[in-house]
PDB file of N, CA and C in Angstrom:
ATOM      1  N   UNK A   1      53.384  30.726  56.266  1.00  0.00           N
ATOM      2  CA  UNK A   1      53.526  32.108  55.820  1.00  0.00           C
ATOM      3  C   UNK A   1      53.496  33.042  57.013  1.00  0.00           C
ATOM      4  N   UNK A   2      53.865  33.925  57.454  1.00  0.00           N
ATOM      5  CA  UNK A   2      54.394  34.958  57.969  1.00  0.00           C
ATOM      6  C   UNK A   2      53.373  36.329  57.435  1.00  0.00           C
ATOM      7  N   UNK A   3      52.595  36.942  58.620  1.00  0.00           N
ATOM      8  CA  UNK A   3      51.893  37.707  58.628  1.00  0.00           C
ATOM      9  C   UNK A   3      52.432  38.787  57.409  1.00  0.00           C
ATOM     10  N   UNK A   4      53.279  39.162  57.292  1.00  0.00           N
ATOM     11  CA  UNK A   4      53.934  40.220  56.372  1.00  0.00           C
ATOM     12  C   UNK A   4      53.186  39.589  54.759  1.00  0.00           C
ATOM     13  N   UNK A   5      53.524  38.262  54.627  1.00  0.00           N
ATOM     14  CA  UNK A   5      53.341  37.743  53.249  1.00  0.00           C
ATOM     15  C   UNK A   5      52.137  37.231  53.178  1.00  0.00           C
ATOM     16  N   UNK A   6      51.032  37.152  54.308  1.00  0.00           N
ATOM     17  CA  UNK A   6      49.662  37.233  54.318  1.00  0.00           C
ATOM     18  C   UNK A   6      49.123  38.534  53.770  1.00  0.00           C
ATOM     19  N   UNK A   7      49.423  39.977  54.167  1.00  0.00           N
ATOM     20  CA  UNK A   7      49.210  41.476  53.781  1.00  0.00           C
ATOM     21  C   UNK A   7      49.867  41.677  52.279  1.00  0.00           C
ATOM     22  N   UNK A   8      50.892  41.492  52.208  1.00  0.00           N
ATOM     23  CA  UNK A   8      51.104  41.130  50.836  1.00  0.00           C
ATOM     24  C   UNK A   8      50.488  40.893  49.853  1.00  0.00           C
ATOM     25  N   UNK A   9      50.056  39.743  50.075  1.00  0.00           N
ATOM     26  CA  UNK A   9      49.543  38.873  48.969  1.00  0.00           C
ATOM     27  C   UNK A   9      48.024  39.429  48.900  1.00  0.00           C
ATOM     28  N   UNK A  10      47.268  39.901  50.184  1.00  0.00           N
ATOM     29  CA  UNK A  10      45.885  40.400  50.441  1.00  0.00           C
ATOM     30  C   UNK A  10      45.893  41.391  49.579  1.00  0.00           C
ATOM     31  N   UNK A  11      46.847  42.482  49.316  1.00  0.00           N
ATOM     32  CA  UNK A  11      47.486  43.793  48.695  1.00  0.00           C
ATOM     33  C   UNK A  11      47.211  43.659  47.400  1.00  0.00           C
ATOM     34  N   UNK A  12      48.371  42.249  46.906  1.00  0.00           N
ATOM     35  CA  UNK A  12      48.590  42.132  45.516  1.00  0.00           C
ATOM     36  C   UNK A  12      46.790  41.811  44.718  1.00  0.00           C
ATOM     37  N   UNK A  13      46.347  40.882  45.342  1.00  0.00           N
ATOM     38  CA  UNK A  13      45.326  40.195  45.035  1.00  0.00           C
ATOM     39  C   UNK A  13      43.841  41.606  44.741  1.00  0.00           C
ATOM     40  N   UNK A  14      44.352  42.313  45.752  1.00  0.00           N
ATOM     41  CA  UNK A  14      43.081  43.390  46.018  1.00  0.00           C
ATOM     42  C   UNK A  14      43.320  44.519  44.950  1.00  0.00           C
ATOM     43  N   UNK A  15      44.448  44.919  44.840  1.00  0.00           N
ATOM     44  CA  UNK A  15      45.166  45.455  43.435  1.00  0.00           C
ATOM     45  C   UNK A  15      44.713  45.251  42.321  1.00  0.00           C
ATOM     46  N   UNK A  16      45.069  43.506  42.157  1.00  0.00           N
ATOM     47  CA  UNK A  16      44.366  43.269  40.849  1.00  0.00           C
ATOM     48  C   UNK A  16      42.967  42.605  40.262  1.00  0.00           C
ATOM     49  N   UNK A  17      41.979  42.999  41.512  1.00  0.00           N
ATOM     50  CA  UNK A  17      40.495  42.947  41.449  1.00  0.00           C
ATOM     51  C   UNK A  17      40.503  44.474  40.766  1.00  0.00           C
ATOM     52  N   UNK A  18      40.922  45.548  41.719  1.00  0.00           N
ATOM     53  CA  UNK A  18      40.678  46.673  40.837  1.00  0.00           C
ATOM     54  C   UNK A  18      40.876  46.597  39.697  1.00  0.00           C
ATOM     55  N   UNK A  19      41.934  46.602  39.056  1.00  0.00           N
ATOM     56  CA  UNK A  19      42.590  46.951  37.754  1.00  0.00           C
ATOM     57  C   UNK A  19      41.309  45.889  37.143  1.00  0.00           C
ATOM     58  N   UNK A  20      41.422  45.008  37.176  1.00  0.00           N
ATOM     59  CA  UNK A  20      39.653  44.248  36.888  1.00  0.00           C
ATOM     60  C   UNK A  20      38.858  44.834  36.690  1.00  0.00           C
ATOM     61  N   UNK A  21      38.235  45.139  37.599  1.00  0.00           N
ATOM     62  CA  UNK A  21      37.031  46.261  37.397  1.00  0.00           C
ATOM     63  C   UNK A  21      37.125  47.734  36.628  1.00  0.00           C
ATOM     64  N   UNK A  22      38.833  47.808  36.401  1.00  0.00           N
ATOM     65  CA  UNK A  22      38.708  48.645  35.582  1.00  0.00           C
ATOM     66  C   UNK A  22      38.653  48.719  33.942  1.00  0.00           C
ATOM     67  N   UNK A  23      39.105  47.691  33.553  1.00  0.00           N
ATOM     68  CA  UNK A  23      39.085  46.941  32.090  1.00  0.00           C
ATOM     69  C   UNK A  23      38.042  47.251  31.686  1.00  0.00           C
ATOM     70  N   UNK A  24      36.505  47.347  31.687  1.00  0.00           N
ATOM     71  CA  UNK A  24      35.870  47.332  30.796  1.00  0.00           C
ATOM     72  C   UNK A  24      35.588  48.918  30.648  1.00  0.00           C
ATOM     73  N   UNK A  25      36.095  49.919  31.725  1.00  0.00           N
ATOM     74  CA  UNK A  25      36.183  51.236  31.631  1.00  0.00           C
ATOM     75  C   UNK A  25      37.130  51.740  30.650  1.00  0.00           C
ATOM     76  N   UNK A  26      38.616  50.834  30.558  1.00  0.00           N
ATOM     77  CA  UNK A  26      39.614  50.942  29.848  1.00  0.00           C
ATOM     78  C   UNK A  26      38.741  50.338  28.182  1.00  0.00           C
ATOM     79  N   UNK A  27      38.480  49.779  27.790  1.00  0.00           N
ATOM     80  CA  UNK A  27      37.936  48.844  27.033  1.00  0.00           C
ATOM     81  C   UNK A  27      36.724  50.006  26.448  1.00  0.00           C
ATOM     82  N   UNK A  28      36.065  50.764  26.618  1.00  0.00           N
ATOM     83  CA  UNK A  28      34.790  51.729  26.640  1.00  0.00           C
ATOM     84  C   UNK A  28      36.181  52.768  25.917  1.00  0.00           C
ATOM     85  N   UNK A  29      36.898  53.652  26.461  1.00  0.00           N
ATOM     86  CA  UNK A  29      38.021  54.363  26.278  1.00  0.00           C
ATOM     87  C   UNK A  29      38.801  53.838  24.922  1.00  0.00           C
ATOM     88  N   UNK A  30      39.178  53.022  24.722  1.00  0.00           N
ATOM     89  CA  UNK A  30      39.611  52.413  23.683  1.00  0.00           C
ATOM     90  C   UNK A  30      38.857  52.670  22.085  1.00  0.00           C
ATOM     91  N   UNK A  31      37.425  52.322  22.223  1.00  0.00           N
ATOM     92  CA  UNK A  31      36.345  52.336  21.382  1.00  0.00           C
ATOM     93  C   UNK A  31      35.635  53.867  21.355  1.00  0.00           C
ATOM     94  N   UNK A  32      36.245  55.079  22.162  1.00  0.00           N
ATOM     95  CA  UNK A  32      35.301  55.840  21.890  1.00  0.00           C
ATOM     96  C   UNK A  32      35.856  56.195  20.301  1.00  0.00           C
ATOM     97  N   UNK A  33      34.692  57.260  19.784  1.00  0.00           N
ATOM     98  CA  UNK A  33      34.934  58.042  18.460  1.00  0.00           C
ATOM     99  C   UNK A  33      36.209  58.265  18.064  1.00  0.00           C
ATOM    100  N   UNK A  34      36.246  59.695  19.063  1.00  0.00           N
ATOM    101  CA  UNK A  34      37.667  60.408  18.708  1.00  0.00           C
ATOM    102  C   UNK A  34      39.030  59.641  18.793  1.00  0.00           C
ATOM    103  N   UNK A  35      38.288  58.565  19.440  1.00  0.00           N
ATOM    104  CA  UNK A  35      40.364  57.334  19.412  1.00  0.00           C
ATOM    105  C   UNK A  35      40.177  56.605  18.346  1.00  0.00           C
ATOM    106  N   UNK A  36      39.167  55.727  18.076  1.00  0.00           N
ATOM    107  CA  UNK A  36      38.690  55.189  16.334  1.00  0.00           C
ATOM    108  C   UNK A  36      39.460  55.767  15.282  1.00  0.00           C
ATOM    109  N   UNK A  37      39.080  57.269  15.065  1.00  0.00           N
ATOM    110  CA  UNK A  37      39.208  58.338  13.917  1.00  0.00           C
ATOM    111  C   UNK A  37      40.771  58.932  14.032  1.00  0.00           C
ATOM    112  N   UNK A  38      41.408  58.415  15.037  1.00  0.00           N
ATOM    113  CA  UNK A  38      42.807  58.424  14.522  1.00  0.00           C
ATOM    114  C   UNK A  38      43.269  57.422  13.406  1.00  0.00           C
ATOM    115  N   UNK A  39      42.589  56.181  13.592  1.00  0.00           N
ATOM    116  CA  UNK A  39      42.890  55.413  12.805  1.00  0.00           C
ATOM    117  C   UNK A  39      41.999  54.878  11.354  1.00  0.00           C
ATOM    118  N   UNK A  40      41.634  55.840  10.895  1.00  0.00           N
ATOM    119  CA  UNK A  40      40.797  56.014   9.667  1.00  0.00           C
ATOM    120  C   UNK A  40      41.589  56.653   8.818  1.00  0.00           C
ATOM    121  N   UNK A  41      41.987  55.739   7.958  1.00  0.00           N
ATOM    122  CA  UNK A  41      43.307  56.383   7.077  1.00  0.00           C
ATOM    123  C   UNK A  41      43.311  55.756   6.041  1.00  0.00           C
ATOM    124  N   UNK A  42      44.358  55.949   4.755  1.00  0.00           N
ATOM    125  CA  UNK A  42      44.363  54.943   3.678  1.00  0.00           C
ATOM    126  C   UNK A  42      45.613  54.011   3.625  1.00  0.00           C
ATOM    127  N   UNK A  43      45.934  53.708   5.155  1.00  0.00           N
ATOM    128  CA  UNK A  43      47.108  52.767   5.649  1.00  0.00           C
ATOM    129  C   UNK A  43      46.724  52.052   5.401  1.00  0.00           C
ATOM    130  N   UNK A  44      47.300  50.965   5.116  1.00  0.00           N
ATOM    131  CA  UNK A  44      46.859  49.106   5.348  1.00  0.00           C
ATOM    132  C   UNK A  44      48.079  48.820   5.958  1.00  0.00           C
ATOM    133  N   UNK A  45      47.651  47.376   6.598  1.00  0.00           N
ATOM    134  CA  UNK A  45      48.907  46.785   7.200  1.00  0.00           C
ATOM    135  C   UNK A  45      48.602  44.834   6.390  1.00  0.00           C
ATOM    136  N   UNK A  46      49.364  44.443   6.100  1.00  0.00           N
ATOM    137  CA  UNK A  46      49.104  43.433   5.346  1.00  0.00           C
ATOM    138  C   UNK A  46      48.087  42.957   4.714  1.00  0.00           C
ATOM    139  N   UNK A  47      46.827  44.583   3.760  1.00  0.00           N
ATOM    140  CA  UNK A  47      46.379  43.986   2.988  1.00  0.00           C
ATOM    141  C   UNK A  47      45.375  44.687   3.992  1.00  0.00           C
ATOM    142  N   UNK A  48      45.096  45.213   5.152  1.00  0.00           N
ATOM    143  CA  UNK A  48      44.461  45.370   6.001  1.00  0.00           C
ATOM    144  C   UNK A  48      44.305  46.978   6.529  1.00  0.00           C
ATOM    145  N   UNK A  49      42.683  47.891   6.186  1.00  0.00           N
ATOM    146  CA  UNK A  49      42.673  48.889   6.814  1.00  0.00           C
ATOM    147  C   UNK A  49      43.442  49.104   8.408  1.00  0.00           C
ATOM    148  N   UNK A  50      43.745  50.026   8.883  1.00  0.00           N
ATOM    149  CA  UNK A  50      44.490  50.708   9.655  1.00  0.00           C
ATOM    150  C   UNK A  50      43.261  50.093  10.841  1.00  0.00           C
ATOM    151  N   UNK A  51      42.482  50.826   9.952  1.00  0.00           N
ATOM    152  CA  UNK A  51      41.147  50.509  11.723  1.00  0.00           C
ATOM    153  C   UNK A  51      40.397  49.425  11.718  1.00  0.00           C
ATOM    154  N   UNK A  52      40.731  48.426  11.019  1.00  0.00           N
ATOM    155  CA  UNK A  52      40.146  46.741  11.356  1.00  0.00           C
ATOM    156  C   UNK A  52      41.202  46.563  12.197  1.00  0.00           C
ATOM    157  N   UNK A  53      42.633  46.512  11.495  1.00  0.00           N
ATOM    158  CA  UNK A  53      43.674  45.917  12.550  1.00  0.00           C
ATOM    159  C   UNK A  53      44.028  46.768  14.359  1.00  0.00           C
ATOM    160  N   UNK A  54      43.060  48.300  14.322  1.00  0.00           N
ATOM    161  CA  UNK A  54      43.268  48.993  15.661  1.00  0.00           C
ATOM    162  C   UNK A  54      41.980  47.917  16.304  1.00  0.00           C
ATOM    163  N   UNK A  55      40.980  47.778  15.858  1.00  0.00           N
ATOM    164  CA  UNK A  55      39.377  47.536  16.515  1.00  0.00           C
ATOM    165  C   UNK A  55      39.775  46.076  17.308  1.00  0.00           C
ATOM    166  N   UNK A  56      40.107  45.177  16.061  1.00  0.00           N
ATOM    167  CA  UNK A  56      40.744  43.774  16.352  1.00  0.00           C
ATOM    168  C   UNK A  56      41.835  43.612  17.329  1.00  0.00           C
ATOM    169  N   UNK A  57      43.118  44.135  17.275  1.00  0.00           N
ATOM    170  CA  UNK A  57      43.882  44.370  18.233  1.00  0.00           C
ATOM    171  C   UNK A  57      43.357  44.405  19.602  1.00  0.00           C
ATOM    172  N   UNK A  58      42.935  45.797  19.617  1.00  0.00           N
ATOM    173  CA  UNK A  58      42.579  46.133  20.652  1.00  0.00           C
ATOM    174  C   UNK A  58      41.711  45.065  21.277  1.00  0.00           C
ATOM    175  N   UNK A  59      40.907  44.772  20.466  1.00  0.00           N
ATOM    176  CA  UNK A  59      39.627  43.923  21.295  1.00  0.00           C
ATOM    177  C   UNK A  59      40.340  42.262  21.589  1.00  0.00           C
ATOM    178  N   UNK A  60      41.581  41.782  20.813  1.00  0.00           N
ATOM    179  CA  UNK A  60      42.043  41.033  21.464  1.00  0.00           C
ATOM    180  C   UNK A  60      43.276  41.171  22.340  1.00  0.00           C
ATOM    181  N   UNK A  61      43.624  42.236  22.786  1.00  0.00           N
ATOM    182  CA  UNK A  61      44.530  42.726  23.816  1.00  0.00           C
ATOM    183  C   UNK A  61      43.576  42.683  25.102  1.00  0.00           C
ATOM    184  N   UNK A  62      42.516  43.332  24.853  1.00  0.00           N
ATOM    185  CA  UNK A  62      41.690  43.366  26.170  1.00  0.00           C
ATOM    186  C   UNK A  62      41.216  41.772  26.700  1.00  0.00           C
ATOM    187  N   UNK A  63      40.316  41.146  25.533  1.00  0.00           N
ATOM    188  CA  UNK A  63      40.647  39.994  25.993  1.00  0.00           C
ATOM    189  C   UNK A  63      41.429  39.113  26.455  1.00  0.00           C
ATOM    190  N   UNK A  64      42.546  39.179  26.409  1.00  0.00           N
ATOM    191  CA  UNK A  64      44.336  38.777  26.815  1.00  0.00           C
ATOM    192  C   UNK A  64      44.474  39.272  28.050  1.00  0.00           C
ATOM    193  N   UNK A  65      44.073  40.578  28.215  1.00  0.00           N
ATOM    194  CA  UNK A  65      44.509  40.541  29.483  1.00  0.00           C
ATOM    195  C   UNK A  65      43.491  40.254  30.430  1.00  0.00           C
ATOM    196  N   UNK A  66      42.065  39.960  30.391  1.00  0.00           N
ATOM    197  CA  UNK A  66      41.482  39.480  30.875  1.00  0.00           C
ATOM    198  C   UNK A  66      41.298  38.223  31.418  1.00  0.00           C
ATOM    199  N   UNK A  67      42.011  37.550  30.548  1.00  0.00           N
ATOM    200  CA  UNK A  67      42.269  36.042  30.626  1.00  0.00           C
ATOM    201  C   UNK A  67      43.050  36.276  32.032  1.00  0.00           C
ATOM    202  N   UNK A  68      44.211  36.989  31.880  1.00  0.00           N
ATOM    203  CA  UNK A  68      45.231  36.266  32.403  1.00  0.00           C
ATOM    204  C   UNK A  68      45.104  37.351  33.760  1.00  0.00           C
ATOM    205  N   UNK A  69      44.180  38.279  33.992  1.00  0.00           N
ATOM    206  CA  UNK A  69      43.830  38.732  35.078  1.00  0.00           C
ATOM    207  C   UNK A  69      43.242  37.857  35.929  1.00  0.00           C
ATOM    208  N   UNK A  70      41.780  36.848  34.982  1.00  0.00           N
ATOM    209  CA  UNK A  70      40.909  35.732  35.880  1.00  0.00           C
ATOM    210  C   UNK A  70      41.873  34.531  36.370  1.00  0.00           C
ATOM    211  N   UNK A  71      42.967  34.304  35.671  1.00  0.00           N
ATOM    212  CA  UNK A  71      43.259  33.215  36.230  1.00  0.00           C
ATOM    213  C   UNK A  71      44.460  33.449  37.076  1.00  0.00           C
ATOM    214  N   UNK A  72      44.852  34.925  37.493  1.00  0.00           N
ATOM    215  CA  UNK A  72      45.468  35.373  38.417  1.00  0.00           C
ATOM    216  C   UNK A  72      44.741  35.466  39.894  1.00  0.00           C
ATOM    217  N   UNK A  73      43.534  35.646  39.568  1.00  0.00           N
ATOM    218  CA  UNK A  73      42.401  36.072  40.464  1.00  0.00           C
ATOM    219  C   UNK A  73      41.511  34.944  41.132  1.00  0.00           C
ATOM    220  N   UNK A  74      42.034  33.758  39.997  1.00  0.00           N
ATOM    221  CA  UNK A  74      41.095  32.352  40.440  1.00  0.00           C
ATOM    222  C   UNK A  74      41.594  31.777  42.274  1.00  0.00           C
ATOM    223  N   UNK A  75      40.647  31.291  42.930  1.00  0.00           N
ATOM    224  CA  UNK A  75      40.995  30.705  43.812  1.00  0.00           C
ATOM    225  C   UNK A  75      42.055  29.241  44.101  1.00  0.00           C
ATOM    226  N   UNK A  76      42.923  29.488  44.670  1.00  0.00           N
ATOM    227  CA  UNK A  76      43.597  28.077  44.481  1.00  0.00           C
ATOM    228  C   UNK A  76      43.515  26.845  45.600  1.00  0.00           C
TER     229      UNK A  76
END
């Protein structure tokens, strides 16, 4: 590898430690009140309040991308 694609990759990698550390800030944001109470409604989506399927979603989106942040982040 070639110093250029050493800084690079130091870049990419250091990038996505942040965005890491920012997930559970993003994740806090997600769950406050006033974003909840958009979705308190008499919607259903297959049988399903509006805000089980936002809470659930969400909480497995965050997990998803967490996954695939750690094993971006894992050592090889």
């Amino acid at each position: 590898m070639s110093g250029d694609d050493l800084a690079t990759s130091a870049t990419r990698k250091r990038k996505l430690r942040d965005g890491a550390m920012l997930l559970p800030f993003i994740g806090a944001f997600l769950f406050l009140s006033p974003i909840i109470t958009v979705f308190t409604g008499p919607l259903t989506i297959f049988g399903l309040p509006l805000i089980f399927v936002y809470i659930f979603g969400a909480w497995l989106g965050l997990v998803l991308v967490a996954l695939a942040m750690a094993r971006r982040l894992e050592p090889r």
